[in-house]
Protein backbone atom coordinates (compact mmCIF):
# COMPACT_ATOMS: atom_id res chain seq x y z
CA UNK A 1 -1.70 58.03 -35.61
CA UNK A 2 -3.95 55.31 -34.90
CA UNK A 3 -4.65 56.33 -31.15
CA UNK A 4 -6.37 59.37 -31.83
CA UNK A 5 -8.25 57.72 -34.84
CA UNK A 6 -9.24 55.51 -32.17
CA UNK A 7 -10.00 58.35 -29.10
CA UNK A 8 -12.38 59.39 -32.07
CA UNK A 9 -14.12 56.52 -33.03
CA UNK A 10 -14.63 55.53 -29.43
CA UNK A 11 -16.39 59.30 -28.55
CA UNK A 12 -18.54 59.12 -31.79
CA UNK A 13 -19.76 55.59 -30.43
CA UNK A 14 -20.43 56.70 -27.29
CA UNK A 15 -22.35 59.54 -28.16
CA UNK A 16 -24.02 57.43 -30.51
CA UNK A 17 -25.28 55.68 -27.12
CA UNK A 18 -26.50 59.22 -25.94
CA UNK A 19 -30.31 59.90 -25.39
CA UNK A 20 -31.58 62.22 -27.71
CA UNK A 21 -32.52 66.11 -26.70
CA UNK A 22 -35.93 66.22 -26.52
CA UNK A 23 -36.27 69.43 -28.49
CA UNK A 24 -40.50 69.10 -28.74
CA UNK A 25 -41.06 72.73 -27.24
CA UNK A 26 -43.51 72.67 -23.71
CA UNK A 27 -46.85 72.82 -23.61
CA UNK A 28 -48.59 76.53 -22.83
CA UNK A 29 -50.10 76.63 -19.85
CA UNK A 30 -49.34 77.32 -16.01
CA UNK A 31 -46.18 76.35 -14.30
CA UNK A 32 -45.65 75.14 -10.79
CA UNK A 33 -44.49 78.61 -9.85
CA UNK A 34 -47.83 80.03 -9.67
CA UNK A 35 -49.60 83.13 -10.96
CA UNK A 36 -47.24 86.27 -11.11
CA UNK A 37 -48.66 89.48 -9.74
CA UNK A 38 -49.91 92.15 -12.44
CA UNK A 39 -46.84 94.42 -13.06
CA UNK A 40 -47.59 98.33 -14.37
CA UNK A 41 -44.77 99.63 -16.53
CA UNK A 42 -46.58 102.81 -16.94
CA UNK A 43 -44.69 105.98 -15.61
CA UNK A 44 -45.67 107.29 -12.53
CA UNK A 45 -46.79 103.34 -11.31
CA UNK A 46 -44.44 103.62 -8.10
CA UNK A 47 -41.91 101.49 -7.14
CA UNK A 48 -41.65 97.93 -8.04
CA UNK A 49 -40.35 95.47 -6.38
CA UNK A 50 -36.79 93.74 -7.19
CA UNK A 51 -36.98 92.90 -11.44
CA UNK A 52 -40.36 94.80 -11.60
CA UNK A 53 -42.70 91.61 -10.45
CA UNK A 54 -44.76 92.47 -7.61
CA UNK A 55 -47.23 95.18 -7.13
CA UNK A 56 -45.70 98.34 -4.93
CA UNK A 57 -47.86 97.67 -1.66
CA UNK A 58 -48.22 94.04 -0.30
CA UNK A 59 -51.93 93.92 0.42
CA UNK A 60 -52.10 95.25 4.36
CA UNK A 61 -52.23 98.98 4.62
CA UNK A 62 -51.18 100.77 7.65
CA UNK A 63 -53.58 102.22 9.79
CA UNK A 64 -53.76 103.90 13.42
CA UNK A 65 -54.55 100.56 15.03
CA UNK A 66 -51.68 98.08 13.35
CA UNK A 67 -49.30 100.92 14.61
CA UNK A 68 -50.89 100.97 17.93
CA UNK A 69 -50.52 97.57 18.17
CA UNK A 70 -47.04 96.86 16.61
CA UNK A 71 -46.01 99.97 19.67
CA UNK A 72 -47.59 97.73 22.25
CA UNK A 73 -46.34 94.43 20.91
CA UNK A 74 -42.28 95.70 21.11
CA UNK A 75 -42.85 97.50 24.36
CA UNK A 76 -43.94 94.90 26.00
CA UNK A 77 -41.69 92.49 24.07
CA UNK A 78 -38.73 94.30 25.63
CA UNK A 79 -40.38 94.65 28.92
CA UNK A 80 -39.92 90.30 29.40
CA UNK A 81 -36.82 90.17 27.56
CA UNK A 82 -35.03 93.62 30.13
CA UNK A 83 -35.26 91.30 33.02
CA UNK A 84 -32.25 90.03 33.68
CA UNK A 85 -32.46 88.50 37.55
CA UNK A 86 -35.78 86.70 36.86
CA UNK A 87 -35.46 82.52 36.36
CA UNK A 88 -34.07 81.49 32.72
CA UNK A 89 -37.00 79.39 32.23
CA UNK A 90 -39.57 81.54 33.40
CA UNK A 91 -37.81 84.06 31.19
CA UNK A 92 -38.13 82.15 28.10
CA UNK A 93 -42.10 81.54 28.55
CA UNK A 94 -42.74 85.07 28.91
CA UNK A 95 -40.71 86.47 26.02
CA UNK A 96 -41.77 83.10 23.87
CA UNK A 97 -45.47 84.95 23.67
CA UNK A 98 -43.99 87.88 21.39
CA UNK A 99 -42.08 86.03 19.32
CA UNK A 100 -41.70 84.44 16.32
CA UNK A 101 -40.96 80.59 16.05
CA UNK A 102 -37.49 81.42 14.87
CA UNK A 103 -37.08 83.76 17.36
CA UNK A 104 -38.47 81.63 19.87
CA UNK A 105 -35.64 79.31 19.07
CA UNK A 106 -32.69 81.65 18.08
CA UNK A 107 -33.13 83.45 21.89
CA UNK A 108 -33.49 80.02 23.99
CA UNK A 109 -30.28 79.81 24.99
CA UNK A 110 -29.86 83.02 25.89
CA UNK A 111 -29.07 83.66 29.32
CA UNK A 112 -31.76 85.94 30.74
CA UNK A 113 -28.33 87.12 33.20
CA UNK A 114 -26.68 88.80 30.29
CA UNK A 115 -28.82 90.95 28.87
CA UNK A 116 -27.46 94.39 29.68
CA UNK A 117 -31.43 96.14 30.24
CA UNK A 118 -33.17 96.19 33.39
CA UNK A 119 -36.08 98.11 32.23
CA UNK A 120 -37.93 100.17 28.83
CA UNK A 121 -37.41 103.58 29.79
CA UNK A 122 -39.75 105.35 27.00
CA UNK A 123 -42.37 104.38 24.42
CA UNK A 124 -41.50 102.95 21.69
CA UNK A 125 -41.12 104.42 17.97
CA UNK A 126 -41.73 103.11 15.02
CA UNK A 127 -40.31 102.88 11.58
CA UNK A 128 -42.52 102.13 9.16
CA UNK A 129 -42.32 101.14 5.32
CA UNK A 130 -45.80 102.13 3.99
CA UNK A 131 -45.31 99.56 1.56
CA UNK A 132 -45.03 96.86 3.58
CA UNK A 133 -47.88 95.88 6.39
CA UNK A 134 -46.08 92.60 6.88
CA UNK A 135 -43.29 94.67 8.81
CA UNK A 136 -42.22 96.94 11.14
CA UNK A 137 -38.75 97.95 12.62
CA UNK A 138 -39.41 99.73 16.30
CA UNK A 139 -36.97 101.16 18.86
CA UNK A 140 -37.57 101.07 22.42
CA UNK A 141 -35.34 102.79 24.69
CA UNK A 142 -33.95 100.68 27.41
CA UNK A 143 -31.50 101.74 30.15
CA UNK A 144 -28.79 99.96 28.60
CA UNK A 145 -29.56 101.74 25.57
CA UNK A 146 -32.12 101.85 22.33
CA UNK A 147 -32.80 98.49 20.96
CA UNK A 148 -34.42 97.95 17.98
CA UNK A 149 -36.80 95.08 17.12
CA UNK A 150 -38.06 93.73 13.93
CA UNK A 151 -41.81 92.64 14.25
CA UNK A 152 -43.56 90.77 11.55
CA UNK A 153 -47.18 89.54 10.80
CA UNK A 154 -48.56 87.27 8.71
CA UNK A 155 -51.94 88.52 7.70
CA UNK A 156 -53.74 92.11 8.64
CA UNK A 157 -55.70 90.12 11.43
CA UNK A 158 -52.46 87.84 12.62
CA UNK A 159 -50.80 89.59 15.99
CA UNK A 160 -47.41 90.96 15.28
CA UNK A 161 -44.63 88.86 16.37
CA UNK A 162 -40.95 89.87 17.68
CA UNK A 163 -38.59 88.33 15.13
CA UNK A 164 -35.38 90.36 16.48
CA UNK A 165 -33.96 92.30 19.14
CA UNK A 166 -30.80 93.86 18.37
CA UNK A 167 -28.82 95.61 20.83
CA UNK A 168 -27.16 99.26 20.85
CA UNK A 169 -24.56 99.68 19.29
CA UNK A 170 -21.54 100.94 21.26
């Protein structure tokens, strides 16, 4: 009996030795997070974004021209990367110019050899989230197939930017 008398004694000393809680509640104020975006609860608002806390659109609207441009931008995105006899380097300059940085760095070791497209064979279409003016989803039609690219932008003014090229599927 006197080893758990003692396996007691030594926790309550030990926890004896234990920093306080500090239970004094937080000052109001900001956090480090930042400001949250207004949320409307009221029926009708639209949709919300995941747990309700950011407005429905994201501050870019979609007009003729961003479309225009996000077209032109995976065209000609797909136009460098469906080359596949033209120098690996040389390659990799040209389609670096439509790309994102992580793009830029995901595709550098791709072989310009393997890509199955020689050449866009129509315009491309888009797909596009009215929602969202950061992003666009576009399919060009290659003679290997339709691939279809992700293009993002940072800001209504900022050029849209190749951030994936996905192949057809089989």
């Amino acid at each position: 009996m006197k080893k758990p008398l003692a396996l007691i004694a030594t926790a309550l000393l030990c926890a004896g030795c234990a920093p306080a809680a500090d239970t004094t509640p937080a000052p109001p104020g900001p956090t480090t997070a930042g400001p949250s975006a207004p949320v409307s609860l009221s029926a009708g608002s639209g949709p919300q974004a995941p747990g309700g806390t950011a407005p429905a659109t994201t501050g870019i609207s979609w007009d003729q021209a961003s479309k225009d441009k996000a077209r032109e931008t995976a065209e000609q995105a797909m136009a460098d990367f469906a080359r596949p006899g033209v120098e690996e380097q040389r390659w990799a300059n040209d389609l670096a110019r439509w790309l994102t940085p992580q793009a830029t760095a995901d595709y550098s070791a791709v072989d310009p050899a393997n890509v199955p497209a020689h050449r866009v064979t129509g315009p491309a279409t888009l797909s596009v989230d009215e929602t969202n003016g950061y992003g666009v989803t576009a399919l060009v039609p290659t003679n290997a197939g339709t691939y279809t690219l992700q293009l993002l932008r940072t800001g209504e003014e900022a050029p849209w930017k190749v951030n994936r090229l996905t192949p057809p599927t089989s």
